[in-house]
N, C-alpha and C. Protein backbone atom coordinates (compact mmCIF):
# COMPACT_ATOMS: atom_id res chain seq x y z
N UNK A 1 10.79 3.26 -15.27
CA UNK A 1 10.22 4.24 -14.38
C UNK A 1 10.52 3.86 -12.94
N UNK A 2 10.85 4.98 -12.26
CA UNK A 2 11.43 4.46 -10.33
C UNK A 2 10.37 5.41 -9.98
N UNK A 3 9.66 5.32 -8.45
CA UNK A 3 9.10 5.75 -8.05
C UNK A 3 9.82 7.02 -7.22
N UNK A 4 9.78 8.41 -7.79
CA UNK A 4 10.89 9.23 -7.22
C UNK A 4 9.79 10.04 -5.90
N UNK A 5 10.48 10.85 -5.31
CA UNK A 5 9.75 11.70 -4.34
C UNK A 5 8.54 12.42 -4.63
N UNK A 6 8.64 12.87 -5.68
CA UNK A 6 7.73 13.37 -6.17
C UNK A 6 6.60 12.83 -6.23
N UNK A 7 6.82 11.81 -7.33
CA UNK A 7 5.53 10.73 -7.00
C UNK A 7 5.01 10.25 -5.91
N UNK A 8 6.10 9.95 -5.16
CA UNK A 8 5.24 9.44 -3.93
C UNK A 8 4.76 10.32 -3.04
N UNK A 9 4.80 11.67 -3.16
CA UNK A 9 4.58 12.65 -2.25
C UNK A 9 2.74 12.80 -2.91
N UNK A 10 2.80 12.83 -4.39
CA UNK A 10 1.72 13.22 -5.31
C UNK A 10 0.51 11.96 -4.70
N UNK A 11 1.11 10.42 -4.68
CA UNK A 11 0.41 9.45 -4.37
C UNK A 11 -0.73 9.48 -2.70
N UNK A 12 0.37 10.31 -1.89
CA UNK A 12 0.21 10.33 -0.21
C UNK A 12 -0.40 11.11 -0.28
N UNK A 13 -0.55 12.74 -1.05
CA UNK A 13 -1.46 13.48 -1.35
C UNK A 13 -3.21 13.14 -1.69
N UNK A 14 -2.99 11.89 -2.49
CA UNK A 14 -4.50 11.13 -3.20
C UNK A 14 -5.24 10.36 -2.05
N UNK A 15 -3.71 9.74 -1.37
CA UNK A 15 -4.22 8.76 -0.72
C UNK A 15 -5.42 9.93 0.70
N UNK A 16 -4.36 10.46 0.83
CA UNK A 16 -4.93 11.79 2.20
C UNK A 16 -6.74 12.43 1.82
N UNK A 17 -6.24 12.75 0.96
CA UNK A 17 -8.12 13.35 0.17
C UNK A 17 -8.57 12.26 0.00
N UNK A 18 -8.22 11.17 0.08
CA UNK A 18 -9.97 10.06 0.01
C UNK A 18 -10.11 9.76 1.29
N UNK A 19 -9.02 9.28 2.19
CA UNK A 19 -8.79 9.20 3.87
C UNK A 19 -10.09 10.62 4.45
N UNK A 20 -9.53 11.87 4.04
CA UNK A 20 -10.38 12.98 4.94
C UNK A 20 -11.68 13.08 3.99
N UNK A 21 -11.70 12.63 2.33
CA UNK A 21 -13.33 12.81 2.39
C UNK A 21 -14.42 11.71 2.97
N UNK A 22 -13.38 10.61 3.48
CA UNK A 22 -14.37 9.21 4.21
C UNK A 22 -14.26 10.12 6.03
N UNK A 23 -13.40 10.53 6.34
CA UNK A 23 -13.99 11.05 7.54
C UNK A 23 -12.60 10.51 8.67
N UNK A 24 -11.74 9.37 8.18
CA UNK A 24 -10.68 8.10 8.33
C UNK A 24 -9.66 8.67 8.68
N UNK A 25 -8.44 8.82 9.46
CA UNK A 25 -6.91 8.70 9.94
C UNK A 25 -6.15 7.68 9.80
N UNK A 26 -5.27 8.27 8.20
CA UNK A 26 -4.53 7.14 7.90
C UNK A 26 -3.39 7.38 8.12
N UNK A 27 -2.37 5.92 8.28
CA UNK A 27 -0.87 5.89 8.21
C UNK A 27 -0.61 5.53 6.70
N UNK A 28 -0.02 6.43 5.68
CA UNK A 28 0.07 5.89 4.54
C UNK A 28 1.44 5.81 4.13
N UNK A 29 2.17 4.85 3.35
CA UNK A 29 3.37 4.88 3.27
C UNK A 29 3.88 4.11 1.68
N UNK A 30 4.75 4.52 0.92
CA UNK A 30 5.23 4.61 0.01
C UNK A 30 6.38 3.82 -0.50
N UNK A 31 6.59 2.73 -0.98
CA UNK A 31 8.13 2.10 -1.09
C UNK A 31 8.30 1.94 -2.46
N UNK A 32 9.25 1.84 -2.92
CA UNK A 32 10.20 1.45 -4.35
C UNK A 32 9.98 -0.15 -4.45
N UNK A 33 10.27 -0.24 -5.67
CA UNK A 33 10.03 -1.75 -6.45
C UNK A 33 11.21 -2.95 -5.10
N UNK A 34 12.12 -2.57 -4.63
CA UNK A 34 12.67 -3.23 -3.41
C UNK A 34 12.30 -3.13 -1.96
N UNK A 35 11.39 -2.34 -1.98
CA UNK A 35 10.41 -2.29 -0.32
C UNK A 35 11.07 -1.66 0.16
N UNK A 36 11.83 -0.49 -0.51
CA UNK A 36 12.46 0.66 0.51
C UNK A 36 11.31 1.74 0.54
N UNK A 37 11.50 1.89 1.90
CA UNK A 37 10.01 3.20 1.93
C UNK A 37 10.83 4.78 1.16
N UNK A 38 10.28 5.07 0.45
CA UNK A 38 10.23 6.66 -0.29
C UNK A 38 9.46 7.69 0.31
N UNK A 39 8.34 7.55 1.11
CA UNK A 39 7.56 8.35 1.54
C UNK A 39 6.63 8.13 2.63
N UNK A 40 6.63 8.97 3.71
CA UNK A 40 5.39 8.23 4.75
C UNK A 40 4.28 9.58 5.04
N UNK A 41 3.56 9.40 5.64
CA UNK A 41 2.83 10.39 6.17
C UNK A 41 1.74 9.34 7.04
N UNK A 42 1.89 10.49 8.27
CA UNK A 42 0.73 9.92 9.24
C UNK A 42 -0.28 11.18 9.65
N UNK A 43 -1.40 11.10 9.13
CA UNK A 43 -2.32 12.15 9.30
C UNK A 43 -2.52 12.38 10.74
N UNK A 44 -3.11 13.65 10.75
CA UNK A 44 -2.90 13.98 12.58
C UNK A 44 -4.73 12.96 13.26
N UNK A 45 -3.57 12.62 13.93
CA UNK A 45 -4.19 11.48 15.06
C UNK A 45 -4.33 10.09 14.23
N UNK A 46 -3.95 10.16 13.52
CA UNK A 46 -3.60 8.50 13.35
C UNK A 46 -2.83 7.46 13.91
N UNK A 47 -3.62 6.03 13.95
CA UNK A 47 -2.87 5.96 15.30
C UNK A 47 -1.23 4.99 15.01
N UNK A 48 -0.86 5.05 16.41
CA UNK A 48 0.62 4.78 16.23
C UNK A 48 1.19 3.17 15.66
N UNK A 49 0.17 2.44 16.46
CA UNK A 49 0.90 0.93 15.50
C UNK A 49 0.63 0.73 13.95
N UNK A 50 -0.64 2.15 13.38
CA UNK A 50 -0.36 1.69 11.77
C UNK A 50 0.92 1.60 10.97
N UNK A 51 1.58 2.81 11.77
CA UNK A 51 3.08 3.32 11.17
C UNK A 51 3.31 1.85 10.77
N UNK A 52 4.03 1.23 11.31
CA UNK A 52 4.70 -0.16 11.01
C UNK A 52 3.97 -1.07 9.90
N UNK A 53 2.55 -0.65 10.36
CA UNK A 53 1.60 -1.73 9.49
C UNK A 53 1.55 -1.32 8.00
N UNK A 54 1.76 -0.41 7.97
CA UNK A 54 1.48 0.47 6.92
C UNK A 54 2.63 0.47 5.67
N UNK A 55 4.04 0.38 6.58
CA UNK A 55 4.95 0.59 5.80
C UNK A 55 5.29 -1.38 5.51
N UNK A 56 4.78 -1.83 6.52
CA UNK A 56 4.97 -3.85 6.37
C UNK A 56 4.00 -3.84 5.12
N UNK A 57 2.65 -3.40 5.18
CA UNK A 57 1.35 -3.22 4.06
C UNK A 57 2.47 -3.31 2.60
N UNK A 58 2.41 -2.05 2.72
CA UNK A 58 3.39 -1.87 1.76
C UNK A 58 4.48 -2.67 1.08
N UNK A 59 5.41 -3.29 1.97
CA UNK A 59 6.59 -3.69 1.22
C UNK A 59 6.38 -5.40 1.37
N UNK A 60 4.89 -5.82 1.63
CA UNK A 60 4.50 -7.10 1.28
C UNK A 60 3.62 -6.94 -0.22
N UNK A 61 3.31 -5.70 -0.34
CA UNK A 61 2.59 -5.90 -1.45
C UNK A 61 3.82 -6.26 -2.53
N UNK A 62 4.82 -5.71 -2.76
CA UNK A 62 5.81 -6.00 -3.41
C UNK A 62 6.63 -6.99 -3.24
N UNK A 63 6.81 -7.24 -2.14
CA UNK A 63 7.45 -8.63 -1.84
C UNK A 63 7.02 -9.96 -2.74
N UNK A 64 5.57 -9.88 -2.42
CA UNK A 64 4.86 -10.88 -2.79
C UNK A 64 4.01 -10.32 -4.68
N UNK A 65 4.09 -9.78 -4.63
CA UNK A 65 3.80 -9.06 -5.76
C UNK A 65 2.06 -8.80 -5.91
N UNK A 66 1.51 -8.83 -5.01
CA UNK A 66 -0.23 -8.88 -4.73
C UNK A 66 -0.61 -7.86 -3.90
N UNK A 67 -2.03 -8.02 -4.03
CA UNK A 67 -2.14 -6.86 -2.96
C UNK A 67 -2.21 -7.60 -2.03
N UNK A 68 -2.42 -6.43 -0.76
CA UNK A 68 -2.75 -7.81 0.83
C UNK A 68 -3.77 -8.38 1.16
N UNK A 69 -4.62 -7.70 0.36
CA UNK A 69 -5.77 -8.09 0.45
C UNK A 69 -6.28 -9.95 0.34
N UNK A 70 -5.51 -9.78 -1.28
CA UNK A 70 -5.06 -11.75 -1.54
C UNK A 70 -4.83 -12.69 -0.62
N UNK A 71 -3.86 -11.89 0.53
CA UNK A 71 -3.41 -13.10 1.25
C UNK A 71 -4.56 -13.61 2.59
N UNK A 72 -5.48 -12.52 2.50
CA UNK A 72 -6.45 -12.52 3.91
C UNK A 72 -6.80 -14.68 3.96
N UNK A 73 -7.56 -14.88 2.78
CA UNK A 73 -8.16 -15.89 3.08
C UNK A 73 -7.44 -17.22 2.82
N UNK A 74 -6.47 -16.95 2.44
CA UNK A 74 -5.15 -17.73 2.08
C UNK A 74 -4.38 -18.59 3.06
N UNK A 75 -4.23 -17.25 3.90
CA UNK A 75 -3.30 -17.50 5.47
C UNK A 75 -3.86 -17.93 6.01
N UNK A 76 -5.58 -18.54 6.45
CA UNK A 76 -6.31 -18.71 7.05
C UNK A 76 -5.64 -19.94 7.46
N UNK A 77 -6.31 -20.31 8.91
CA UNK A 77 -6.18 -21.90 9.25
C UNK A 77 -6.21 -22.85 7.97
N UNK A 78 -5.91 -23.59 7.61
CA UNK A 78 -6.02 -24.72 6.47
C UNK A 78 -6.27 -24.28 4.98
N UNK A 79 -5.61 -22.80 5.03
CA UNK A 79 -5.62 -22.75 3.54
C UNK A 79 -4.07 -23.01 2.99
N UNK A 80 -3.43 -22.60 1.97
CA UNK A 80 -2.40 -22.53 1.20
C UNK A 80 -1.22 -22.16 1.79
N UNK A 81 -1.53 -21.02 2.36
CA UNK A 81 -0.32 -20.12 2.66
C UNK A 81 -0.57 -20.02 4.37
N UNK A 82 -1.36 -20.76 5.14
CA UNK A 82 -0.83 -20.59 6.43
C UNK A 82 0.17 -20.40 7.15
N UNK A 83 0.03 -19.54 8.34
CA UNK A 83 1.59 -19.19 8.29
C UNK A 83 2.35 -17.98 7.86
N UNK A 84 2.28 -17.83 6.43
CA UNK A 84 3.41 -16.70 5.67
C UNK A 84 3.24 -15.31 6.40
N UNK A 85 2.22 -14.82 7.17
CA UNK A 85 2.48 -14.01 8.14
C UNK A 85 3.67 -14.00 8.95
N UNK A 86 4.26 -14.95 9.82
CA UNK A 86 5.17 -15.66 10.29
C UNK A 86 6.37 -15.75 9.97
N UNK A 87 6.92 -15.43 8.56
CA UNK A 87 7.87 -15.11 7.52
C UNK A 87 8.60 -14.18 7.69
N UNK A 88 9.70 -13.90 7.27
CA UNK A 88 10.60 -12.54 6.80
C UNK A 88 10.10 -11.78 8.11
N UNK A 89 10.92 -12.00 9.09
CA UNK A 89 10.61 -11.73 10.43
C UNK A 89 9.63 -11.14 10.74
N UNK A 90 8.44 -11.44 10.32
CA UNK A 90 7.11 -11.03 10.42
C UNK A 90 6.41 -9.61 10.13
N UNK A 91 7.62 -9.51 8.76
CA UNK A 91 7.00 -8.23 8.01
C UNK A 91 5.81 -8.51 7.09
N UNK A 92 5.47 -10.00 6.76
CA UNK A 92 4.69 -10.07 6.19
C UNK A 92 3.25 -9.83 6.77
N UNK A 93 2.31 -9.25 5.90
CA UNK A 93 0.61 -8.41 6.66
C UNK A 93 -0.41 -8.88 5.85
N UNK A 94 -0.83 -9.63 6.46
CA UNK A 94 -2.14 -10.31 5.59
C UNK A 94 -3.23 -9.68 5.85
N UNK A 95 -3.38 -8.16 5.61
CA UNK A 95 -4.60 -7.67 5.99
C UNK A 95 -5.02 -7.10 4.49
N UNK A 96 -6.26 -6.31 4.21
CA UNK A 96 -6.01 -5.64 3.12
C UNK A 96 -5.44 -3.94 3.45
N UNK A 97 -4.82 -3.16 1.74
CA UNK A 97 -4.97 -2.07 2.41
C UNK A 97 -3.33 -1.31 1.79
N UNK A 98 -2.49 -3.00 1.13
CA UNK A 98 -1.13 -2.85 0.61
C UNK A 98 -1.46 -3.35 -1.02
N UNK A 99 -0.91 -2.23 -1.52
CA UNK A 99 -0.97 -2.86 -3.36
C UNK A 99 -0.03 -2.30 -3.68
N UNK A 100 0.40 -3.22 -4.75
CA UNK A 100 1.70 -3.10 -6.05
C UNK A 100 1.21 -1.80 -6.44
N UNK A 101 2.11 -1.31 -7.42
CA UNK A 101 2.12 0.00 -7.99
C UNK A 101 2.87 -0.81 -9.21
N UNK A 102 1.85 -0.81 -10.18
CA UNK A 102 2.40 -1.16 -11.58
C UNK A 102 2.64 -0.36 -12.81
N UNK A 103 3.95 -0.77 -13.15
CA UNK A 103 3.75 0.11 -14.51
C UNK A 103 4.39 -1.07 -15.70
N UNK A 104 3.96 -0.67 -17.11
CA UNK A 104 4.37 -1.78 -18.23
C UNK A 104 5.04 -2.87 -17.57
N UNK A 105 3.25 -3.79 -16.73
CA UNK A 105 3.44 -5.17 -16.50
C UNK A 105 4.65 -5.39 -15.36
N UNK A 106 5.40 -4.50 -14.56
CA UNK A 106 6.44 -5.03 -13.83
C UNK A 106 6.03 -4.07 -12.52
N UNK A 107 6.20 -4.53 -11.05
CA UNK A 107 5.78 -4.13 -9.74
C UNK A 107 7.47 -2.92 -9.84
N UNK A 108 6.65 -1.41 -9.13
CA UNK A 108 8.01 -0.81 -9.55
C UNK A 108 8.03 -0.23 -8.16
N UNK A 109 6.59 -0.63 -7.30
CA UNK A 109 6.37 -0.07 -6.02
C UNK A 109 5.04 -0.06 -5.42
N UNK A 110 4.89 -0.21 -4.10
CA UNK A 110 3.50 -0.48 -3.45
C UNK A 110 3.28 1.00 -2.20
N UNK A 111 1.76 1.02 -2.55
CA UNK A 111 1.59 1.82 -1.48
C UNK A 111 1.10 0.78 -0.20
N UNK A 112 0.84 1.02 0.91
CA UNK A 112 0.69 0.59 2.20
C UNK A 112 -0.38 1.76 3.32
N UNK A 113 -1.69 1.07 3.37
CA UNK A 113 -2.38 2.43 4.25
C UNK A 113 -2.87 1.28 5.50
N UNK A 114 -2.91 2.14 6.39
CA UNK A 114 -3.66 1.36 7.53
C UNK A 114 -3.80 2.35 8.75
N UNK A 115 -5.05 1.90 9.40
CA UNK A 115 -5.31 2.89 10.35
C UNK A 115 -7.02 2.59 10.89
N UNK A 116 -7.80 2.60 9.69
CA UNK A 116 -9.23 2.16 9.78
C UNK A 116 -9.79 0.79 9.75
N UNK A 117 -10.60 -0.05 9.48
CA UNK A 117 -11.01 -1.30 8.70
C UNK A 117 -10.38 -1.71 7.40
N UNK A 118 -10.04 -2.81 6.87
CA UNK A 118 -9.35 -3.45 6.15
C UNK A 118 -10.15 -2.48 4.83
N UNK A 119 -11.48 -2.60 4.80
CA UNK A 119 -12.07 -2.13 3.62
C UNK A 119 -11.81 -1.08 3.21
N UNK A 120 -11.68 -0.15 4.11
CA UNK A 120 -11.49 1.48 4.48
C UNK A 120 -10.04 2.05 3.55
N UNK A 121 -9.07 0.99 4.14
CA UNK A 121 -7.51 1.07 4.00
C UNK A 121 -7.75 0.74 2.65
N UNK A 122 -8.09 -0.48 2.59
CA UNK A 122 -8.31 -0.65 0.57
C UNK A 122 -8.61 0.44 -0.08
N UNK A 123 -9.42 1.14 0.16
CA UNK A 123 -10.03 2.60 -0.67
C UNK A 123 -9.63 3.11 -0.48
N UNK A 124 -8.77 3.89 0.21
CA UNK A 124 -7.62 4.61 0.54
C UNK A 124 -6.43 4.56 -0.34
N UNK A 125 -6.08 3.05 -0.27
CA UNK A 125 -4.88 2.79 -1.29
C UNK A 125 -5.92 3.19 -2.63
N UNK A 126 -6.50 2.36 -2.69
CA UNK A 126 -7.03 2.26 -4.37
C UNK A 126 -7.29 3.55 -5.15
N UNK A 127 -7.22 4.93 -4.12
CA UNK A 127 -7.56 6.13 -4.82
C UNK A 127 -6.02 6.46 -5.31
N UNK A 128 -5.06 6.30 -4.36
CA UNK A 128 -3.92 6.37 -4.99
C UNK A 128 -3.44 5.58 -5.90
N UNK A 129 -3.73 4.59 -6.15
CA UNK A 129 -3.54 3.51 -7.33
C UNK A 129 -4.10 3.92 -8.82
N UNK A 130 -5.14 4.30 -8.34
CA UNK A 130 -6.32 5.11 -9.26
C UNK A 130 -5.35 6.24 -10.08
N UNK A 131 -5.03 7.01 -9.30
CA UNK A 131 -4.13 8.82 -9.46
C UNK A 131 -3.28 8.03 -10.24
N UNK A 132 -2.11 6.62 -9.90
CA UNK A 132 -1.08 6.90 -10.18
C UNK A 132 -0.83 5.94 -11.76
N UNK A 133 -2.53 5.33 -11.77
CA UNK A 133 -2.70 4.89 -13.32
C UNK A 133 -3.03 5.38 -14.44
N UNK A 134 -3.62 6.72 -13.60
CA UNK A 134 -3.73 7.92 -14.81
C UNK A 134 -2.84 8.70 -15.31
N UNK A 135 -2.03 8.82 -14.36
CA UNK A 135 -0.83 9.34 -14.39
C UNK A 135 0.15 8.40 -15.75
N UNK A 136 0.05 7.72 -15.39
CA UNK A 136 0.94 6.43 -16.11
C UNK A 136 0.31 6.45 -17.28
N UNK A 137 -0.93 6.71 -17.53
CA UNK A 137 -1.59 6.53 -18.86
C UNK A 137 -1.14 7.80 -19.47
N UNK A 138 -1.45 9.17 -19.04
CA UNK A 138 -0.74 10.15 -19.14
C UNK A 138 0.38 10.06 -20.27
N UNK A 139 1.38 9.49 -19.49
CA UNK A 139 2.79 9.82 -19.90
C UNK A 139 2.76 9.05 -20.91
N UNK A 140 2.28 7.34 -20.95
CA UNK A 140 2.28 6.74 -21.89
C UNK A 140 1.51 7.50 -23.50
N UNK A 141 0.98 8.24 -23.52
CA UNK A 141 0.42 8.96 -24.64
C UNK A 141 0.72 10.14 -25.07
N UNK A 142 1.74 10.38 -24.46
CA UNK A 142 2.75 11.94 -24.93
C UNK A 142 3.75 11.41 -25.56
């Protein structure tokens, strides 16, 4: 399974209706199992440095194969991974808000939202994560 336009248009759609029923302006953005972006959308008045964050959100969740959320307390001063922000010319985003998009056990693509509070952006993604596991369950039973 590749994450085609469609899908990711269907995903930015999910992500948008949980963004406007919290009240939130998101930058949400869409990439393939190689961190190429497939899809973006920036809701009106969202603001301008998510763009980047959003689509970095994103293609660290796959990079690294986690969400971003993982890396928050990680990167910290004296934990494990200090630093890896700092990485891959500093596309890497240790915020939350970026998750894998899984299907049968293998990362095939991550969404990336940002715009509000880390928590905010998480629920945002996670409604589209949500859509795109039902979806997946879906197909798997036809």
């Amino acid at each position: 399974m590749i994450i085609s336009l469609a899908l990711a248009k269907a995903l930015l759609n999910e992500a948008e209706k949980q963004a406007m029923s919290m009240g939130i302006n998101e930058d949400i953005a869409i990439v393939d199992e190689g961190g190429n972006l497939i899809a973006f959308h920036r809701m009106n008045n969202a603001k301008i440095a998510g763009i980047d964050i959003a689509i970095n959100k994103a293609w660290t969740s796959v990079a690294l194969q986690v969400p971003t959320e993982n890396l928050v307390k990680a990167a910290q001063p004296g934990g494990p991974s200090f630093g890896i922000n700092t990485t891959n010319q500093g596309r890497i985003v240790i915020l939350g808000g970026g998750i894998p998009l899984i299907y049968q056990n293998k990362v095939i693509g991550g969404i990336g939202v940002s715009g509000a509070t880390s928590a905010q952006d998480i629920e945002v993604a996670n409604a589209a994560v949500q859509a795109f596991q039902n979806m997946t369950y879906t197909w798997n039973r036809q």
